[in-house]
N, C-alpha and C. Protein backbone atom coordinates (compact mmCIF):
# COMPACT_ATOMS: atom_id res chain seq x y z
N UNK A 1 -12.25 28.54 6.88
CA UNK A 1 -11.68 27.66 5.89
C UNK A 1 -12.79 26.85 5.23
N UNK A 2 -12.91 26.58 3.75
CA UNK A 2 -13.87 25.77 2.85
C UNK A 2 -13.61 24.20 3.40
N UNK A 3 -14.27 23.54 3.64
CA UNK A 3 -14.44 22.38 3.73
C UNK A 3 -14.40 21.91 2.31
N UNK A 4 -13.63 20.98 1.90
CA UNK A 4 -13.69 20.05 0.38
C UNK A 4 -13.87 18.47 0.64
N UNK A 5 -13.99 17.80 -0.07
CA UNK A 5 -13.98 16.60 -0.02
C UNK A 5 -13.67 15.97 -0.95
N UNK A 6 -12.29 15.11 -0.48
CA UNK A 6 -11.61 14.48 -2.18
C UNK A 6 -11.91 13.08 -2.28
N UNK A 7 -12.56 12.75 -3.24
CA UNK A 7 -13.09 11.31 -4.11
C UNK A 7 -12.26 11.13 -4.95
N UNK A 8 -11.40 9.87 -5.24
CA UNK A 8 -10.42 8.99 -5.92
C UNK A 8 -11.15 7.76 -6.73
N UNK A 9 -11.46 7.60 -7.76
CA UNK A 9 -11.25 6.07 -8.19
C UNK A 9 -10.27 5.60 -8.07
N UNK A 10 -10.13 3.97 -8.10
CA UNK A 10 -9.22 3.13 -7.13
C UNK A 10 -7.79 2.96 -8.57
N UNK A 11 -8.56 1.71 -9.13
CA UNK A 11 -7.46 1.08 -10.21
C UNK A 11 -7.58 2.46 -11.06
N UNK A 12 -5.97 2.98 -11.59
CA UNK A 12 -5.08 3.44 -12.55
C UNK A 12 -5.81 4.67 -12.26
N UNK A 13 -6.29 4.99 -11.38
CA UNK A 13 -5.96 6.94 -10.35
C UNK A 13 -4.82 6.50 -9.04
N UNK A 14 -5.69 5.73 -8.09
CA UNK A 14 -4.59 5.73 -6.79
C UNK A 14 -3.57 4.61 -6.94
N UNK A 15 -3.70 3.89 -8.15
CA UNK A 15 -2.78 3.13 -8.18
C UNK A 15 -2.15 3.00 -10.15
N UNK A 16 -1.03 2.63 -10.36
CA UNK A 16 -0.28 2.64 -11.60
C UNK A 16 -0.96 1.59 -12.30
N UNK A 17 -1.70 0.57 -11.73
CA UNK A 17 -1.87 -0.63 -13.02
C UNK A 17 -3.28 -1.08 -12.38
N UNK A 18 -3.78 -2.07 -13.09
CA UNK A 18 -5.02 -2.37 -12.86
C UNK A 18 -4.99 -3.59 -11.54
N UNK A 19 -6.10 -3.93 -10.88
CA UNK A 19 -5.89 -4.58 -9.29
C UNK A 19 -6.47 -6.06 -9.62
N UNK A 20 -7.11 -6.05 -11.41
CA UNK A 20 -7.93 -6.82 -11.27
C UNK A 20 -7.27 -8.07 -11.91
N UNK A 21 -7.26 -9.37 -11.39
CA UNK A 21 -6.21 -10.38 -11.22
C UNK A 21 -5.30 -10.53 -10.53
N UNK A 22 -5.12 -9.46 -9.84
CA UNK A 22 -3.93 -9.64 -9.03
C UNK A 22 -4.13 -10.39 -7.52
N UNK A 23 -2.93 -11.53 -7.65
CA UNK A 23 -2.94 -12.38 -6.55
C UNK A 23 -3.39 -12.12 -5.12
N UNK A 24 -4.22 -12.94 -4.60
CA UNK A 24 -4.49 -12.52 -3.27
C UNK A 24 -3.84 -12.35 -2.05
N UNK A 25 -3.03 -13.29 -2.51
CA UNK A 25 -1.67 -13.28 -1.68
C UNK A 25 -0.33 -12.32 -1.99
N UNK A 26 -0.80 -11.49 -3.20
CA UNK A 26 0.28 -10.86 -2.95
C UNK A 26 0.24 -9.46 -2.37
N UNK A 27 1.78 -8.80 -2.44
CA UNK A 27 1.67 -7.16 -0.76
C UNK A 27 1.14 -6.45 -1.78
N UNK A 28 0.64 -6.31 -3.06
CA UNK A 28 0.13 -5.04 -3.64
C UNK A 28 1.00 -4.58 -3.55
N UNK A 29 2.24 -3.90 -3.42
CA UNK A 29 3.38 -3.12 -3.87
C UNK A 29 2.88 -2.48 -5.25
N UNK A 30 3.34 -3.98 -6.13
CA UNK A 30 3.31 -3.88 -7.40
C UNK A 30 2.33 -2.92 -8.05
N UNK A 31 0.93 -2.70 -7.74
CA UNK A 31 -0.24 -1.96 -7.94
C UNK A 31 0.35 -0.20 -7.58
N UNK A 32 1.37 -0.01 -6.77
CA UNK A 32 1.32 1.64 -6.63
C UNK A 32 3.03 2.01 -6.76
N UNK A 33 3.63 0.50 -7.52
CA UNK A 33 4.47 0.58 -7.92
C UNK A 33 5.76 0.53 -7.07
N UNK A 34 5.98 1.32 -5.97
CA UNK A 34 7.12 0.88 -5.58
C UNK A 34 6.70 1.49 -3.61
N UNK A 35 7.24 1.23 -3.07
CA UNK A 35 7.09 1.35 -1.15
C UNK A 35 6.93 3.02 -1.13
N UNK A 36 7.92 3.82 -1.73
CA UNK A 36 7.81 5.13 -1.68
C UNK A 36 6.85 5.92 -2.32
N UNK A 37 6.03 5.52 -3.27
CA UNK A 37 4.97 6.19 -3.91
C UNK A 37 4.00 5.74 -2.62
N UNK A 38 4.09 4.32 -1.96
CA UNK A 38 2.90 4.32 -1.12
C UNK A 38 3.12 5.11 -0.31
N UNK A 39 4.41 5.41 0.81
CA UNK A 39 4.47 6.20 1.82
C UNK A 39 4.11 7.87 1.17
N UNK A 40 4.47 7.97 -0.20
CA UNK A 40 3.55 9.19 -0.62
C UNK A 40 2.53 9.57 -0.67
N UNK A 41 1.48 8.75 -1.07
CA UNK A 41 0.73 8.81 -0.80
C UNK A 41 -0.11 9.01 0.30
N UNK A 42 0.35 8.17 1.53
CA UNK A 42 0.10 8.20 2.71
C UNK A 42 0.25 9.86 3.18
N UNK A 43 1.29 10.22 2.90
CA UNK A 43 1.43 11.49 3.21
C UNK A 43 0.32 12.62 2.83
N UNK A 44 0.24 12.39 1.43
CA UNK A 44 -1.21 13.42 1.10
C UNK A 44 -2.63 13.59 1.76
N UNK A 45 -2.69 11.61 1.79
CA UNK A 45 -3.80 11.59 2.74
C UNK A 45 -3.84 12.00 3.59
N UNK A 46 -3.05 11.95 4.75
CA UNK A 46 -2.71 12.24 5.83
C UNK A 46 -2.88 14.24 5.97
N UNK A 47 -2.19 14.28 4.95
CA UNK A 47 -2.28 15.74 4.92
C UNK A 47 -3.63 16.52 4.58
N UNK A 48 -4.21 15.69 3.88
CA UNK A 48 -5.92 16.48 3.14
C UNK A 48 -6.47 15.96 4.68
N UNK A 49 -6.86 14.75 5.21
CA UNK A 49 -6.90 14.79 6.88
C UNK A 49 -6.94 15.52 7.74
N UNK A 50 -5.66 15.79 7.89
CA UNK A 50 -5.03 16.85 8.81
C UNK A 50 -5.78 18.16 8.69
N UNK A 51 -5.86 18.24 7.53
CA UNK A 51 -6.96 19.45 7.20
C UNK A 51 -8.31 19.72 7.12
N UNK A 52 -8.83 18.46 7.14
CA UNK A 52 -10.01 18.36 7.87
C UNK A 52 -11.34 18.37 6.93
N UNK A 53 -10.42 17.41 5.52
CA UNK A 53 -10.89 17.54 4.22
C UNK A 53 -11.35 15.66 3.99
N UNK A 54 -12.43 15.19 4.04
CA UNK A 54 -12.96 13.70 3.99
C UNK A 54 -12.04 12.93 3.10
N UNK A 55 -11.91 12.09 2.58
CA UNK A 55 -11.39 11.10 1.26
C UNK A 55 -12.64 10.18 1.09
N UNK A 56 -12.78 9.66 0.10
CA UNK A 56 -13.55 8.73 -0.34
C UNK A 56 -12.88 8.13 -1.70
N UNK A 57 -13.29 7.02 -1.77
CA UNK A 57 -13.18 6.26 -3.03
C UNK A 57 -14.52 6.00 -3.71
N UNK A 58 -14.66 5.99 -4.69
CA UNK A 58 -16.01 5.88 -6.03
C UNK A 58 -15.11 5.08 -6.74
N UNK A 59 -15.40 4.03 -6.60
CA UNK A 59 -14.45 2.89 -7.89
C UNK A 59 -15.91 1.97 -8.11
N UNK A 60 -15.68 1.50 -9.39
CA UNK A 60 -16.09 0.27 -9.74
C UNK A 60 -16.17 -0.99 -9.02
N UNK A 61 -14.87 -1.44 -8.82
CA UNK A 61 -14.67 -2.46 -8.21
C UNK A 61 -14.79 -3.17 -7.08
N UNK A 62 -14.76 -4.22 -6.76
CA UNK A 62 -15.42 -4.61 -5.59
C UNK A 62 -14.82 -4.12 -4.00
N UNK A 63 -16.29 -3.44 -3.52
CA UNK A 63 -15.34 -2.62 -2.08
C UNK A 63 -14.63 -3.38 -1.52
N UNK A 64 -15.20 -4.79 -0.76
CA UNK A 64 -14.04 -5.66 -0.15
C UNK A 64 -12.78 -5.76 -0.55
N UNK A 65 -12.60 -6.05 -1.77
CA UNK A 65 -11.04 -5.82 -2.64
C UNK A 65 -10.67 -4.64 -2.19
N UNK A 66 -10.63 -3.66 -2.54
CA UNK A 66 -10.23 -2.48 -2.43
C UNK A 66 -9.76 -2.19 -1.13
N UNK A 67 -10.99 -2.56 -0.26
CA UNK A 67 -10.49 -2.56 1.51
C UNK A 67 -9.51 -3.06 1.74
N UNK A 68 -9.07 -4.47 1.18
CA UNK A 68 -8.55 -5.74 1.55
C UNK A 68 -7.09 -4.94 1.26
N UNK A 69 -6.62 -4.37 -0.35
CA UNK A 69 -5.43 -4.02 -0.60
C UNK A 69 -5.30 -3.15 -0.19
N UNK A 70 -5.87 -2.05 0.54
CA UNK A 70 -5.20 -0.80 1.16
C UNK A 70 -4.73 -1.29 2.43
N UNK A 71 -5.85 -1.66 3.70
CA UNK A 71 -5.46 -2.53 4.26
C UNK A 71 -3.92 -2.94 4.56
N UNK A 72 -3.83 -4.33 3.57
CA UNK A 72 -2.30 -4.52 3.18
C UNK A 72 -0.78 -3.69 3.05
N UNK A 73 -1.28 -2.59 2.24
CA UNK A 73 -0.27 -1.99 2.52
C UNK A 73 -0.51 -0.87 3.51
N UNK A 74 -1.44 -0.40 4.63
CA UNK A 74 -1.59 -0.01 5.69
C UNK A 74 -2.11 1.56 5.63
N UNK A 75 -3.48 0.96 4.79
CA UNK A 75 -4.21 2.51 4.91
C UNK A 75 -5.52 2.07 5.18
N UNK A 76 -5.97 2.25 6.34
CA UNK A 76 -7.71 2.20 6.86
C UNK A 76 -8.23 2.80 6.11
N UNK A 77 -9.60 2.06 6.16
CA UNK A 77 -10.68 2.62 6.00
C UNK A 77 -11.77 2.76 6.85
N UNK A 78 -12.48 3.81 6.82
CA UNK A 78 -13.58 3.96 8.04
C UNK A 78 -13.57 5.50 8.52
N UNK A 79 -14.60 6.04 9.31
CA UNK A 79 -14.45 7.43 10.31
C UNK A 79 -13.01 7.57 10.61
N UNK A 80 -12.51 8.46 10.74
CA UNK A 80 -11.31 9.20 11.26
C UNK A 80 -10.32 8.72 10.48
N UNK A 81 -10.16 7.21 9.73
CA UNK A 81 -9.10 6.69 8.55
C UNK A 81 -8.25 7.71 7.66
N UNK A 82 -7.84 7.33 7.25
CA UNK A 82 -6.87 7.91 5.69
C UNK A 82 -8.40 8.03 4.51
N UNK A 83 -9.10 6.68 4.73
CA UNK A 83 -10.19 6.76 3.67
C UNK A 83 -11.18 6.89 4.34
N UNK A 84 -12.49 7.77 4.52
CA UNK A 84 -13.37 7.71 5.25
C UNK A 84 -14.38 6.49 4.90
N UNK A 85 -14.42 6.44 3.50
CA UNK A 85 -15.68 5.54 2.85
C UNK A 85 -15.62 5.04 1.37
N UNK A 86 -15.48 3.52 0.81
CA UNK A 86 -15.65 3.47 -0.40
C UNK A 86 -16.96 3.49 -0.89
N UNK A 87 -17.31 3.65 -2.25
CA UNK A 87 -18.40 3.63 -2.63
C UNK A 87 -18.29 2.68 -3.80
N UNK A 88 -18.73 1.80 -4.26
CA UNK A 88 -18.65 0.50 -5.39
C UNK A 88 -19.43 -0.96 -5.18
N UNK A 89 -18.60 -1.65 -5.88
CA UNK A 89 -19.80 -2.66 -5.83
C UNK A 89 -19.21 -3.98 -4.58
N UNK A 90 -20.71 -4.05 -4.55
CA UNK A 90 -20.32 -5.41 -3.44
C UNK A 90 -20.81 -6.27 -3.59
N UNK A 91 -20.88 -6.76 -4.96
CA UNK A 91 -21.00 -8.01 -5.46
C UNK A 91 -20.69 -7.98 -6.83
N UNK A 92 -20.21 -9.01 -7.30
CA UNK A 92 -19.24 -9.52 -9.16
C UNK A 92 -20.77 -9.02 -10.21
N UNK A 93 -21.85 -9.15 -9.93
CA UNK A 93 -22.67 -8.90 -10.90
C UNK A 93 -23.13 -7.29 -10.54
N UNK A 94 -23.07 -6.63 -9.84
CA UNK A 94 -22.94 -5.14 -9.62
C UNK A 94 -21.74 -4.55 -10.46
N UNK A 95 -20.75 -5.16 -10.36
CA UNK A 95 -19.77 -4.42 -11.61
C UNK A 95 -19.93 -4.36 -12.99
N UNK A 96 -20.94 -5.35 -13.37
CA UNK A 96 -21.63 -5.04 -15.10
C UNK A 96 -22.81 -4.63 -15.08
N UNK A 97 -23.96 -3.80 -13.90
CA UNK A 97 -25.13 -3.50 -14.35
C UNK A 97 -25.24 -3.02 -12.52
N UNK A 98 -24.60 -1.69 -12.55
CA UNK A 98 -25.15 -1.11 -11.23
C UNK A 98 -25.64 -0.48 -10.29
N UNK A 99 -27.25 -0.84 -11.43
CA UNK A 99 -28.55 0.02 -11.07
C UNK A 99 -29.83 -1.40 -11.12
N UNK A 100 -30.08 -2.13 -10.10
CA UNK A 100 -31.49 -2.23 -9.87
C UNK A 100 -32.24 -2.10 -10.81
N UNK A 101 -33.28 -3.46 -11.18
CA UNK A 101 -34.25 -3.24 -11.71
C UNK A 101 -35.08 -1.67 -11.54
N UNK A 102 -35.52 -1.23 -10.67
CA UNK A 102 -36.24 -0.07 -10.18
C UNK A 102 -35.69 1.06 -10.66
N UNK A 103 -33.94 1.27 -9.65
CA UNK A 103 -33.20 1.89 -10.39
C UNK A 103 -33.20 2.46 -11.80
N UNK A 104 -33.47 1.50 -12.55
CA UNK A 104 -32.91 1.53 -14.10
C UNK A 104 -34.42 2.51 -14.62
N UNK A 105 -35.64 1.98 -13.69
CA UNK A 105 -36.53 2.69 -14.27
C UNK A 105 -36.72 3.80 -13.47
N UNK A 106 -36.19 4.16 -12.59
CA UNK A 106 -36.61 5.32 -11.66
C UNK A 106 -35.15 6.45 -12.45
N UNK A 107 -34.19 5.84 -13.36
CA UNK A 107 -33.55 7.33 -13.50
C UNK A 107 -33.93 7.24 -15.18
N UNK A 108 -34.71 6.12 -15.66
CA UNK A 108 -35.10 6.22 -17.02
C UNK A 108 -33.53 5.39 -17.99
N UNK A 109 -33.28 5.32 -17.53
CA UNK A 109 -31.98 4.50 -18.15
C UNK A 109 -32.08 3.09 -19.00
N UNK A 110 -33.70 2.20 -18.76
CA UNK A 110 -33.76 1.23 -19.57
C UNK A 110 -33.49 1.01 -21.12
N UNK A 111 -34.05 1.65 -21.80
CA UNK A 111 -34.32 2.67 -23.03
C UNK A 111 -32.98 3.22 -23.61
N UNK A 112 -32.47 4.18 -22.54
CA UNK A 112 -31.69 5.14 -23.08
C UNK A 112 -29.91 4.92 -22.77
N UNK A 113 -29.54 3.72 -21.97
CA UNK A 113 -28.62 3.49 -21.68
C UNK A 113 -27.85 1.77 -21.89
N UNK A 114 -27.39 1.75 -22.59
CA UNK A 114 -27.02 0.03 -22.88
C UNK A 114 -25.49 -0.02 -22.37
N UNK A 115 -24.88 0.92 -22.25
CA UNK A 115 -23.24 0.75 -22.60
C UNK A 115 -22.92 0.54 -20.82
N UNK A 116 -22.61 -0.71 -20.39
CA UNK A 116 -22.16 -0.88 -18.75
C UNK A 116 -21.31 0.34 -18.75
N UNK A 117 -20.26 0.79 -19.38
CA UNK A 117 -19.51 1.92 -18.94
C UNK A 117 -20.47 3.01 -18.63
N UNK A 118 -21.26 3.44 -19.61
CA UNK A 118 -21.95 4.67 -19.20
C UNK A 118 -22.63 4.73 -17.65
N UNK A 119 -23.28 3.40 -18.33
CA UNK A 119 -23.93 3.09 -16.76
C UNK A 119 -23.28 3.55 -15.54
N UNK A 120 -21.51 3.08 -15.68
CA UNK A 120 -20.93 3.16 -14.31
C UNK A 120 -20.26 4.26 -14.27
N UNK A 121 -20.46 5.49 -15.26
CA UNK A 121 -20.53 6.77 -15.01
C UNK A 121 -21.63 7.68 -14.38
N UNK A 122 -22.54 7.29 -14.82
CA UNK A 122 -24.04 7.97 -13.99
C UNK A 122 -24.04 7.16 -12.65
N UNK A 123 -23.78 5.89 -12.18
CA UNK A 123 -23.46 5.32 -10.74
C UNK A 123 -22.76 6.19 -10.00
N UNK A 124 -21.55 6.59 -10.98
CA UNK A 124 -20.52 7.69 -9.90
C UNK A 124 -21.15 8.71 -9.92
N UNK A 125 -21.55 9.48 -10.83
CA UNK A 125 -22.02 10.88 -9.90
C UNK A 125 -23.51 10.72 -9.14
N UNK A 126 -24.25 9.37 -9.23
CA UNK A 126 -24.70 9.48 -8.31
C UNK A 126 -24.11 9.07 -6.45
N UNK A 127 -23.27 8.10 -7.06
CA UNK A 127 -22.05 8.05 -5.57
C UNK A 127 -21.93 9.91 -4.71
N UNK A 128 -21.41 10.31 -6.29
CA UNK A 128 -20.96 11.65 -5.87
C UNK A 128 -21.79 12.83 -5.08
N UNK A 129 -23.15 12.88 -5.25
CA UNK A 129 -24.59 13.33 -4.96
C UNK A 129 -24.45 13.06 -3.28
N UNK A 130 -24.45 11.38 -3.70
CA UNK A 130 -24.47 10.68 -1.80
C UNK A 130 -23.42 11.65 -1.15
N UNK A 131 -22.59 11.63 -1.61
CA UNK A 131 -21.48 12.07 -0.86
C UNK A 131 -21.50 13.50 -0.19
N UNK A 132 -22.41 14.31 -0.73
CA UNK A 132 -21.86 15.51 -1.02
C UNK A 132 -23.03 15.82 0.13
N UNK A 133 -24.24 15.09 0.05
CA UNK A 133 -25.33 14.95 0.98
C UNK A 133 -24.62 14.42 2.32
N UNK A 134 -24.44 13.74 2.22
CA UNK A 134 -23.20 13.45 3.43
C UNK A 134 -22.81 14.25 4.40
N UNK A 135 -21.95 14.62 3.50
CA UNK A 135 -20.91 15.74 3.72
C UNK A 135 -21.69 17.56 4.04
N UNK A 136 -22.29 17.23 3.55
CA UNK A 136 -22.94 18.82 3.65
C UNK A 136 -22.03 19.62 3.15
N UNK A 137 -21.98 19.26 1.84
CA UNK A 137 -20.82 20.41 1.11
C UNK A 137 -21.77 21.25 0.01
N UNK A 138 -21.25 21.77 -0.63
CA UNK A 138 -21.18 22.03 -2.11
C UNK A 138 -20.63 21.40 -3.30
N UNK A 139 -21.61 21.23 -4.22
CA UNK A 139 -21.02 20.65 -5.30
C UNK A 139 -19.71 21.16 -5.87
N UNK A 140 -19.40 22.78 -5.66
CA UNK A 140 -18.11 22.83 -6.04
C UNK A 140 -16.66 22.48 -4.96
N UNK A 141 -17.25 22.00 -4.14
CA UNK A 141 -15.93 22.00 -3.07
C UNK A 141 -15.57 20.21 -2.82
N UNK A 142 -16.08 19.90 -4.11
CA UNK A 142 -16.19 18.26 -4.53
C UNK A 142 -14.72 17.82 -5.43
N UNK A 143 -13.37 17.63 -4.92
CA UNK A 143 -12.69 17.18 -5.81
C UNK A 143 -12.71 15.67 -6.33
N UNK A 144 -13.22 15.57 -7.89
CA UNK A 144 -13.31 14.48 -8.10
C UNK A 144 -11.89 13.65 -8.91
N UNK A 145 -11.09 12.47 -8.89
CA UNK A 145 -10.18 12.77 -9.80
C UNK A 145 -10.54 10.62 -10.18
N UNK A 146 -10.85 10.86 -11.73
CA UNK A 146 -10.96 9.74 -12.54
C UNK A 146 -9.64 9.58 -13.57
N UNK A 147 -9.47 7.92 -14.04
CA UNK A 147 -8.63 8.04 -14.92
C UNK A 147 -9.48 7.85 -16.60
N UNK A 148 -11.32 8.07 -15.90
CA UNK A 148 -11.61 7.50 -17.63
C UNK A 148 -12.59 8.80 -17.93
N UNK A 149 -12.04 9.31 -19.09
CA UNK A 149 -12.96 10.55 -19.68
C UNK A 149 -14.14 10.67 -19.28
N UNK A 150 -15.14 9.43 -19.67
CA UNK A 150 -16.45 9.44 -19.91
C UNK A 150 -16.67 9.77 -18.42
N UNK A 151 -16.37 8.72 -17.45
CA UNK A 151 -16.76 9.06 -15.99
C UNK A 151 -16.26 10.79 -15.46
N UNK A 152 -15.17 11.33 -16.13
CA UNK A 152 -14.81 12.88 -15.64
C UNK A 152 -15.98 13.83 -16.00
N UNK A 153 -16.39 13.50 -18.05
CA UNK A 153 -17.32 14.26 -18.50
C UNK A 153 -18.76 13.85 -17.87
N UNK A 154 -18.77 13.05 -17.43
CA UNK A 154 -20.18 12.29 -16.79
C UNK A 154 -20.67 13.44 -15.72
N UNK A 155 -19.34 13.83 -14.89
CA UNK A 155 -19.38 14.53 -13.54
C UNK A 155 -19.25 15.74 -13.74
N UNK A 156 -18.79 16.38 -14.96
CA UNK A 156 -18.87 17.67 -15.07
C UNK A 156 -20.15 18.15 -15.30
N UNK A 157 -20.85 17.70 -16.58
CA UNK A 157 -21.89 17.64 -17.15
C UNK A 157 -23.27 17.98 -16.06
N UNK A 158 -23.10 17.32 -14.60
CA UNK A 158 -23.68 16.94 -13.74
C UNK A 158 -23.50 18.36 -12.93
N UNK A 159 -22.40 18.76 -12.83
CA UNK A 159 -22.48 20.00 -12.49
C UNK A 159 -21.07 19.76 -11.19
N UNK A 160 -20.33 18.38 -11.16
CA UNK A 160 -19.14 18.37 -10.84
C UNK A 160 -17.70 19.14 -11.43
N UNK A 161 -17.98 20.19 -11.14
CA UNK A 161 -16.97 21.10 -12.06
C UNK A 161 -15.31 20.66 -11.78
N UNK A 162 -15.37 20.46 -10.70
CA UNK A 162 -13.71 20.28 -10.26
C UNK A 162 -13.42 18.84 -10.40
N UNK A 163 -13.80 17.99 -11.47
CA UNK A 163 -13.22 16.85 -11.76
C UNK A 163 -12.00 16.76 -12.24
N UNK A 164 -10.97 15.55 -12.22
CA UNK A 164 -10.00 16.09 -12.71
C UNK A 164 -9.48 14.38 -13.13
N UNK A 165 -9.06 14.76 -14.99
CA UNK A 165 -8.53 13.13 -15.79
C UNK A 165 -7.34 13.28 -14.75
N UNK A 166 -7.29 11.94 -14.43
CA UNK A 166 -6.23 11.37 -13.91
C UNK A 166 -4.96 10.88 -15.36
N UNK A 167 -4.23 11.51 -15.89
CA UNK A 167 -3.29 11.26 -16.77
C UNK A 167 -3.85 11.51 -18.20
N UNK A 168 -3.25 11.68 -18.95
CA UNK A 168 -3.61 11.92 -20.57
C UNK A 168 -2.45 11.35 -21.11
N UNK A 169 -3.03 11.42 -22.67
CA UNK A 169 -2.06 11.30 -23.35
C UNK A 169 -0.84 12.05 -23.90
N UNK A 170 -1.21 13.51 -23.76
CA UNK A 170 -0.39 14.22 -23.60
C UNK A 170 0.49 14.82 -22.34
N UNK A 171 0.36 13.99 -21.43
CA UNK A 171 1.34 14.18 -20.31
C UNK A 171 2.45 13.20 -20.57
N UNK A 172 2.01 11.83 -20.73
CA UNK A 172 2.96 10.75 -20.59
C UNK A 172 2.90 10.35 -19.23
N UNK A 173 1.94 11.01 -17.89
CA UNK A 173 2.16 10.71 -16.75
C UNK A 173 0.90 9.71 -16.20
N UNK A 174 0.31 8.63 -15.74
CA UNK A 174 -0.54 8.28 -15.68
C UNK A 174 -0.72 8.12 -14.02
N UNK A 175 -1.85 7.45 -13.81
CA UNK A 175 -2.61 6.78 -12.21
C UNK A 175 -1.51 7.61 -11.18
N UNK A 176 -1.05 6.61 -10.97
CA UNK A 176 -0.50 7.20 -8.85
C UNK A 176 0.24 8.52 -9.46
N UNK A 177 1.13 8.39 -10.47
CA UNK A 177 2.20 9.03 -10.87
C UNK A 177 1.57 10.65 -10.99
N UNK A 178 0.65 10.73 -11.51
CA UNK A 178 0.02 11.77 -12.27
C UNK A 178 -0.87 11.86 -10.98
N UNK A 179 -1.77 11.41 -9.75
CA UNK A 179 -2.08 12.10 -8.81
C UNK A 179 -1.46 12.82 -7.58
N UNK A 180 -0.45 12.15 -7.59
CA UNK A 180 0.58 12.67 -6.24
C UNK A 180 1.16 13.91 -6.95
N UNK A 181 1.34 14.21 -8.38
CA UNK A 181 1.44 16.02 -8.70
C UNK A 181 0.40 16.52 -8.25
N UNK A 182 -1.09 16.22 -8.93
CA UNK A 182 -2.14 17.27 -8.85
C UNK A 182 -1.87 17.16 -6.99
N UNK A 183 -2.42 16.32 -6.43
CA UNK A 183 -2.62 16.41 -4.98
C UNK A 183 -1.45 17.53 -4.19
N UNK A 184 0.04 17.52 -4.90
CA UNK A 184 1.08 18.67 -4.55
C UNK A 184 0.17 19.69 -5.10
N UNK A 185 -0.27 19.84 -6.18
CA UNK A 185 -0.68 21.29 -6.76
C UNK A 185 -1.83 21.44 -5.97
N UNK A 186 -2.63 20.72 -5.26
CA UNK A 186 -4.14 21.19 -5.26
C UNK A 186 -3.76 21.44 -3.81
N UNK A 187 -2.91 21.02 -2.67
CA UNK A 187 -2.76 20.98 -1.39
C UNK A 187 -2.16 22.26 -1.19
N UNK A 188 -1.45 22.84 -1.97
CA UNK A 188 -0.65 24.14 -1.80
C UNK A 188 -1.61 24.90 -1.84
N UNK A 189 -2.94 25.06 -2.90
CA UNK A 189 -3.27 26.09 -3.23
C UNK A 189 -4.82 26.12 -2.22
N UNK A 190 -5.17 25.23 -1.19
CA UNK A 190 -6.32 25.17 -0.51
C UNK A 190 -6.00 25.83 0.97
């Protein structure tokens, strides 16, 4: 059996709306929309798991957050977890510039890169690189699934072939809604 390894961005892939403002005190429900999309979810994970296939998250946003709301509604993170590992920032000024002085000159990006988004598209497929080193996979046995073009084309480009937009405009289906299909389609066919 192929070993794969599935990578999620967080806000509007594994979840319906964005995480950012949202109360600290509150259950996150609201973020994946309703109790049964979460226990769905749970299930996929559980199931790519079971199979002996890693999870990771590559988000933007701050890992502690991210930990904090899965957590909450009762999905670990760590070795043997639902999530093995996030990858993002761990600190508020890492989410607008998150490459290191050095960084910036060791991939040549001073010069040639101004746009923070781009930036935090070349961050992910280098996340994705880590990962894959990790993992001791293949770049094609890498499912990546984003909800923002630039970061999908970022990873193809790179030679992440199996990326996959999380929702379009021509579906009408977006974030959780639109991954718990592909994850039915992609689980049947592995």
């Amino acid at each position: 059996m192929n070993k794969y390894v599935f990578v999620f961005d967080f806000d509007l892939t594994m979840t319906i709306k964005n995480s950012n403002g949202i109360n600290a005190n509150s259950n996150f429900i609201e973020l994946f929309d309703n109790e049964n999309k979460i226990i769905e979810l749970k299930h996929y994970l559980n199931g790519i798991r079971n199979l002996g296939h890693p999870v990771y998250i590559n988000t933007r946003a701050l890992v502690a957050d991210v930990k904090y709301i899965l957590k909450t509604i009762g999905i670990d993170v760590g070795p043997g977890q639902l999530i093995k590992e996030i990858k993002g920032s761990d600190t508020i000024d890492y989410i607008h510039n998150p490459f290191s002085i050095s960084d910036m000159i060791k991939y040549d990006l001073i010069n040639q890169v101004k746009n923070e988004s781009l930036l935090w598209a070349v961050k992910k497929v280098t996340y994705l690189n880590k990962i894959i080193d990790q993992e001791k996979i293949s770049i094609e046995n890498t499912l990546f699934f984003d909800d923002s073009l630039l970061n999908i084309n970022t990873a193809k480009i790179n030679g992440f072939i199996n990326s996959y937009l999380v929702g379009s405009d021509d579906s009408g289906i977006y974030g959780l809604d639109y991954l718990l299909i592909k994850l039915d389609q992609i689980l049947s066919s592995i």
